[in-house]
N, C-alpha and C. Protein backbone atom coordinates (compact mmCIF):
# COMPACT_ATOMS: atom_id res chain seq x y z
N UNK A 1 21.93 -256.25 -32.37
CA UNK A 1 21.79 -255.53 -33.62
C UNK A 1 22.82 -254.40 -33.64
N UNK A 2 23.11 -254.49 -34.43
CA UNK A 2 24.45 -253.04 -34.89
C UNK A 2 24.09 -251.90 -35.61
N UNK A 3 23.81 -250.87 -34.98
CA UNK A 3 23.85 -249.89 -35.29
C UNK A 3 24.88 -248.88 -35.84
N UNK A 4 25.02 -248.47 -37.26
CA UNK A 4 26.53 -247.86 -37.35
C UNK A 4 25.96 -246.49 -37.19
N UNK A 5 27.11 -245.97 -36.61
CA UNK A 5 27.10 -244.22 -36.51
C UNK A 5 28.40 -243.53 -36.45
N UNK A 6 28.31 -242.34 -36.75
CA UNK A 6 29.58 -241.46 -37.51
C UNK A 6 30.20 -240.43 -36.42
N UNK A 7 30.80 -240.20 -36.04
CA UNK A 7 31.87 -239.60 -34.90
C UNK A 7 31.87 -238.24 -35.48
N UNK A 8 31.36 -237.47 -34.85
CA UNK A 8 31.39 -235.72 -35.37
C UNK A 8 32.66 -235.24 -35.07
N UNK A 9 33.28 -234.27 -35.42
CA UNK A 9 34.18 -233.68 -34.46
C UNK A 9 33.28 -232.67 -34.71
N UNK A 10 33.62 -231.88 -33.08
CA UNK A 10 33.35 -230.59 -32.65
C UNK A 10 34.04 -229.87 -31.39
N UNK A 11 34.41 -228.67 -32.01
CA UNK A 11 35.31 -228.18 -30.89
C UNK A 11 36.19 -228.74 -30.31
N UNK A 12 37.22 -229.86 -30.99
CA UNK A 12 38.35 -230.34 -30.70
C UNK A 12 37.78 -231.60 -30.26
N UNK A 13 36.95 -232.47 -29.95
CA UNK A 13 36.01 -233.22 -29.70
C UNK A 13 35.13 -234.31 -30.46
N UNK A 14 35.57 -235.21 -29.98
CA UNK A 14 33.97 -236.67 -31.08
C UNK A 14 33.14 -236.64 -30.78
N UNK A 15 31.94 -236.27 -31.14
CA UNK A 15 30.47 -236.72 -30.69
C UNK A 15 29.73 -237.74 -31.19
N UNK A 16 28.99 -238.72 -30.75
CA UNK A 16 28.40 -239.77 -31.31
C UNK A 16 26.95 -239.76 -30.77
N UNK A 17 25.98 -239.39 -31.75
CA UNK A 17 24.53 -239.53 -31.16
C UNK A 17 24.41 -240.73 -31.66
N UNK A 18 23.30 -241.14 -30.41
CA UNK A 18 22.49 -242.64 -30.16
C UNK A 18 21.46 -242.38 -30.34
N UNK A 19 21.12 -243.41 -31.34
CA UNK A 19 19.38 -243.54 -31.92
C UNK A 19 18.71 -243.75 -30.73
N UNK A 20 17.48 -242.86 -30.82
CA UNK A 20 16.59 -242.86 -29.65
C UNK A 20 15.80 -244.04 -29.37
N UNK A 21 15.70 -244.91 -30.23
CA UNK A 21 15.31 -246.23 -30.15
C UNK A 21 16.15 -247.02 -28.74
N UNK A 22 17.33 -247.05 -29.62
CA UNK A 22 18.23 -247.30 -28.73
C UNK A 22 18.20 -247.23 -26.96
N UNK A 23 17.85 -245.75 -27.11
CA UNK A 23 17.79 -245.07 -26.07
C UNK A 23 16.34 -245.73 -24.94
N UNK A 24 15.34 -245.63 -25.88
CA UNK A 24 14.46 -246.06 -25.22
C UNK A 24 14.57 -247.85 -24.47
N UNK A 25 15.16 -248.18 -25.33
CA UNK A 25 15.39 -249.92 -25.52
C UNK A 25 16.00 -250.07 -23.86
N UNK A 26 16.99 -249.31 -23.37
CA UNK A 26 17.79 -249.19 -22.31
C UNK A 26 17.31 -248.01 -21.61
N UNK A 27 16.19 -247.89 -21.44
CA UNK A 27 15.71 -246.84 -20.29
C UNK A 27 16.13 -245.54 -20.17
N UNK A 28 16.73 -244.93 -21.22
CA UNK A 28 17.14 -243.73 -21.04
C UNK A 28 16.18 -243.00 -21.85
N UNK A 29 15.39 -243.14 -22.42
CA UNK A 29 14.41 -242.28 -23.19
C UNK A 29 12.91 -242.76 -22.99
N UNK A 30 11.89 -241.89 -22.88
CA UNK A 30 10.23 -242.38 -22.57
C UNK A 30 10.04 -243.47 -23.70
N UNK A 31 9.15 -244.24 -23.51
CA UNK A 31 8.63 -245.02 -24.83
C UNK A 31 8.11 -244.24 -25.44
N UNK A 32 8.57 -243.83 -26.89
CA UNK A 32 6.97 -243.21 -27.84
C UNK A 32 7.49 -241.73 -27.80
N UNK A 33 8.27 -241.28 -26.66
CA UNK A 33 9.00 -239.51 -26.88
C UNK A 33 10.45 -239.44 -27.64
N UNK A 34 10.44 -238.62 -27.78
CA UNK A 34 12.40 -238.54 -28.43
C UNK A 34 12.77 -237.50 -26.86
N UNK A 35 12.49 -237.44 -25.87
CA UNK A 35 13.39 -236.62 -24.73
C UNK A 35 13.78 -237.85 -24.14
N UNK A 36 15.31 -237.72 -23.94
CA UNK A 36 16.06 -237.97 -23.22
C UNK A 36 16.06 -238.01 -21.63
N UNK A 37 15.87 -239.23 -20.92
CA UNK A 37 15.65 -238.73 -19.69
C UNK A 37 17.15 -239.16 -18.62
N UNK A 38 17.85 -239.68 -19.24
CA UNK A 38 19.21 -240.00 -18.85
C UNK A 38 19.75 -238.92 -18.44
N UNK A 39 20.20 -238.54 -16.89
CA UNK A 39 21.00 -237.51 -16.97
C UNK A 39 21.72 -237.78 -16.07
N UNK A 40 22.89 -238.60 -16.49
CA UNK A 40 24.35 -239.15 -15.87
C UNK A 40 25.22 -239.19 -16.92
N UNK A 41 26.37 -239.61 -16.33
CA UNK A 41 27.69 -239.71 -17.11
C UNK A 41 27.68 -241.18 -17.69
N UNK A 42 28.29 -241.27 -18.83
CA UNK A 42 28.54 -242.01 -19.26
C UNK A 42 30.08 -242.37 -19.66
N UNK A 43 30.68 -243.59 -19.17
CA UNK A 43 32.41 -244.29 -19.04
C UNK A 43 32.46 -244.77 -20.91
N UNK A 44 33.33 -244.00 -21.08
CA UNK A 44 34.24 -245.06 -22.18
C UNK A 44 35.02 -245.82 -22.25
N UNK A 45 35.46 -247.13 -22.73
CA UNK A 45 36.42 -248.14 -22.33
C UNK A 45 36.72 -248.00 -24.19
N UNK A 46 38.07 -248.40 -23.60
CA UNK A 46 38.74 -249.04 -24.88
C UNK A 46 38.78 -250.58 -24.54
N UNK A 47 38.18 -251.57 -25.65
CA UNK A 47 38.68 -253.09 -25.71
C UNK A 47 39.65 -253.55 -26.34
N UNK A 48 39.96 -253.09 -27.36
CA UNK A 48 41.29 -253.53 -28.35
C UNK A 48 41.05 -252.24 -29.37
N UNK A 49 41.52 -252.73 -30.26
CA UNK A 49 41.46 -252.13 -31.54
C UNK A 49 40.47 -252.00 -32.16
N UNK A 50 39.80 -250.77 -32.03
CA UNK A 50 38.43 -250.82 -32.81
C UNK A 50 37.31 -251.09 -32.14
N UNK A 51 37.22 -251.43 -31.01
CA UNK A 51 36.32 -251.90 -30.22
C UNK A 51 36.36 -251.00 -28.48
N UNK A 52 34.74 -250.15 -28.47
CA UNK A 52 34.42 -249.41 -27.08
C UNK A 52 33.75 -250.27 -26.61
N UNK A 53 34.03 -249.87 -25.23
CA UNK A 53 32.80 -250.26 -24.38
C UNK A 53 31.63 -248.78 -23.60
N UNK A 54 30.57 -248.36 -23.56
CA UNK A 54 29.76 -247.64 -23.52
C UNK A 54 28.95 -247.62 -22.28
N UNK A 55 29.64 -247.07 -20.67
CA UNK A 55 28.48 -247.41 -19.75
C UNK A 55 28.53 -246.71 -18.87
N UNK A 56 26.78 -246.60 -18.34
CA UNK A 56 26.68 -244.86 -17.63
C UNK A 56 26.86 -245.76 -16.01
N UNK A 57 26.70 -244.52 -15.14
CA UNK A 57 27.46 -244.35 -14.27
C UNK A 57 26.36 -244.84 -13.26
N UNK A 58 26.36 -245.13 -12.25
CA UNK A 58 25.14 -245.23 -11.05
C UNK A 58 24.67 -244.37 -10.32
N UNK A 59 23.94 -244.58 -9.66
CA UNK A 59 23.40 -243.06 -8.66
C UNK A 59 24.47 -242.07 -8.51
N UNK A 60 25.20 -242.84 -8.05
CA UNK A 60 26.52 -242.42 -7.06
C UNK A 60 27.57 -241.85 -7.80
N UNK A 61 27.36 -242.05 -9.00
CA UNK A 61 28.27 -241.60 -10.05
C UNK A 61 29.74 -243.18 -10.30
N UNK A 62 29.15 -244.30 -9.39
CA UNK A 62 30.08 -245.51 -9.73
C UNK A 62 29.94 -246.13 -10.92
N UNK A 63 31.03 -247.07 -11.06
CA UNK A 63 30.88 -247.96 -12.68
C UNK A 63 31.08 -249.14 -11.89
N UNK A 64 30.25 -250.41 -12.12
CA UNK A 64 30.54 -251.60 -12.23
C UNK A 64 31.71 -251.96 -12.75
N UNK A 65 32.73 -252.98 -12.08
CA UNK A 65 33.81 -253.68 -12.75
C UNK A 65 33.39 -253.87 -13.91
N UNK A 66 34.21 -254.17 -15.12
CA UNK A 66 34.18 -254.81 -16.59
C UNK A 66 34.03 -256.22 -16.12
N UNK A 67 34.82 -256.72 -15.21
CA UNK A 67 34.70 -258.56 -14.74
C UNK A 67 32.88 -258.73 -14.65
N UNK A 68 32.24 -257.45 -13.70
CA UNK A 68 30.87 -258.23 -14.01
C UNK A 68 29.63 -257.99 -14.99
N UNK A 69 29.89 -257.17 -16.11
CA UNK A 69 29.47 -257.21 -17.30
C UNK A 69 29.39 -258.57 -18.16
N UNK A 70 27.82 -258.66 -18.11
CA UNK A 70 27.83 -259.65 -18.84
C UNK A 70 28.07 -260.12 -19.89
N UNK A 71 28.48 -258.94 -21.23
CA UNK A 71 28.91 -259.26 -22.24
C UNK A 71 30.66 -259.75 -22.02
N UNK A 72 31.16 -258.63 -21.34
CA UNK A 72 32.54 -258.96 -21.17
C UNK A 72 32.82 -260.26 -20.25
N UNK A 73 32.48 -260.85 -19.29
CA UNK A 73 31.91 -262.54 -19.15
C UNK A 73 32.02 -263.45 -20.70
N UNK A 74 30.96 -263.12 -20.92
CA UNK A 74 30.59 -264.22 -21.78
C UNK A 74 31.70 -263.99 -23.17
N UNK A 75 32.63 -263.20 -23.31
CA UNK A 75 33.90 -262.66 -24.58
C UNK A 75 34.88 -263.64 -23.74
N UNK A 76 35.00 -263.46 -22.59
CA UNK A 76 36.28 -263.94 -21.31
C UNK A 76 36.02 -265.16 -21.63
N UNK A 77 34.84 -265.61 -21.29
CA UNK A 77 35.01 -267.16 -21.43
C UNK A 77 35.13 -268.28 -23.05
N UNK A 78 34.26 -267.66 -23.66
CA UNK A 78 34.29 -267.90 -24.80
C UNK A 78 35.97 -267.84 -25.25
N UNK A 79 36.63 -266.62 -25.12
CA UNK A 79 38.34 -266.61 -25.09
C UNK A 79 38.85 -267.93 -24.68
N UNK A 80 38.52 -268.08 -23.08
CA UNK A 80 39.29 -269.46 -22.44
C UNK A 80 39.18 -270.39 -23.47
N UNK A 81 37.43 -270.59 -23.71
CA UNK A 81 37.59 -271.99 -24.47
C UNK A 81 38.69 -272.34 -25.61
N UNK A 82 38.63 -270.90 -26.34
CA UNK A 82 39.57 -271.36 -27.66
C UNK A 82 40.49 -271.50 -27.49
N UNK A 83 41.31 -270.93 -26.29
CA UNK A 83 42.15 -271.14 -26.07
C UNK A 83 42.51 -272.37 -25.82
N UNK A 84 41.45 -273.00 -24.81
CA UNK A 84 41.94 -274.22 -24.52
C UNK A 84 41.88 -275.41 -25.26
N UNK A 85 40.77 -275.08 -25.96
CA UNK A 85 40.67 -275.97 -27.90
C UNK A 85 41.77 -276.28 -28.57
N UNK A 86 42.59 -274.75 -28.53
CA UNK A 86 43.93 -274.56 -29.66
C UNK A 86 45.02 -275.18 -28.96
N UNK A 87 45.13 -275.06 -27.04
CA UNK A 87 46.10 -275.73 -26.89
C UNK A 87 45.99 -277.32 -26.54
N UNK A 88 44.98 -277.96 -26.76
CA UNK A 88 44.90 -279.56 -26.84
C UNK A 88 44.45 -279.70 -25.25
N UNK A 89 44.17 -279.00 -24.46
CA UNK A 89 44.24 -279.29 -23.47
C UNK A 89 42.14 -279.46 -22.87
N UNK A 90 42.19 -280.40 -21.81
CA UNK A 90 40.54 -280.20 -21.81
C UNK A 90 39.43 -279.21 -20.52
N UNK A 91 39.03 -278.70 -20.93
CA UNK A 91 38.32 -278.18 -19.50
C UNK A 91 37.53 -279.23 -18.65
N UNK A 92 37.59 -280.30 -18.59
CA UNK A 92 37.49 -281.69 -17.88
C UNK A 92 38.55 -282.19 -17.46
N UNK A 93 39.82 -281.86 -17.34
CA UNK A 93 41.17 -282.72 -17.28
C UNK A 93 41.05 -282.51 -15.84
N UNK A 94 41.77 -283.50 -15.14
CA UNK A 94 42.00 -283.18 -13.91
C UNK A 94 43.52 -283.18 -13.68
């Protein structure tokens, strides 16, 4: 589901609040409270044009590769296929 939301500037700065729904949906907020219980960093990625990627950090303050994100997986492959659709070629060929 897509949620649209509007980029503040402040103090030289974008801010983008996330619906607490949201929030709750992905464990960062109680069920049923609006407090926030997330308190890590969160990575921004650029994908292309027009397109972020949005992801907080681990204990440790690490990020998972993008390779093992499952959305970015399943964009990668989905890519191959068309690719390999458009160039005549088969993912069965030997």
């Amino acid at each position: 589901m897509t949620d649209l939301r509007t980029i503040q500037g402040m103090n030289g700065s974008g801010y983008l609040s996330l619906p607490i729904n949201w929030l709750r949906r992905n464990g960062y907020a109680e069920e049923g409270g609006d407090e926030v219980t997330f308190n890590g960093t969160l990575a921004v990625d650029t994908l292309g044009d027009g397109a972020i990627l949005i992801r907080p950090t681990d204990d440790r303050g690490d990020l998972s590769q993008l390779e093992d994100c499952e959305p970015v997986e399943r964009l990668a492959a989905q890519r191959a296929m068309n690719l390999m659709d458009n160039s005549g070629v088969s993912a069965l060929s030997d």
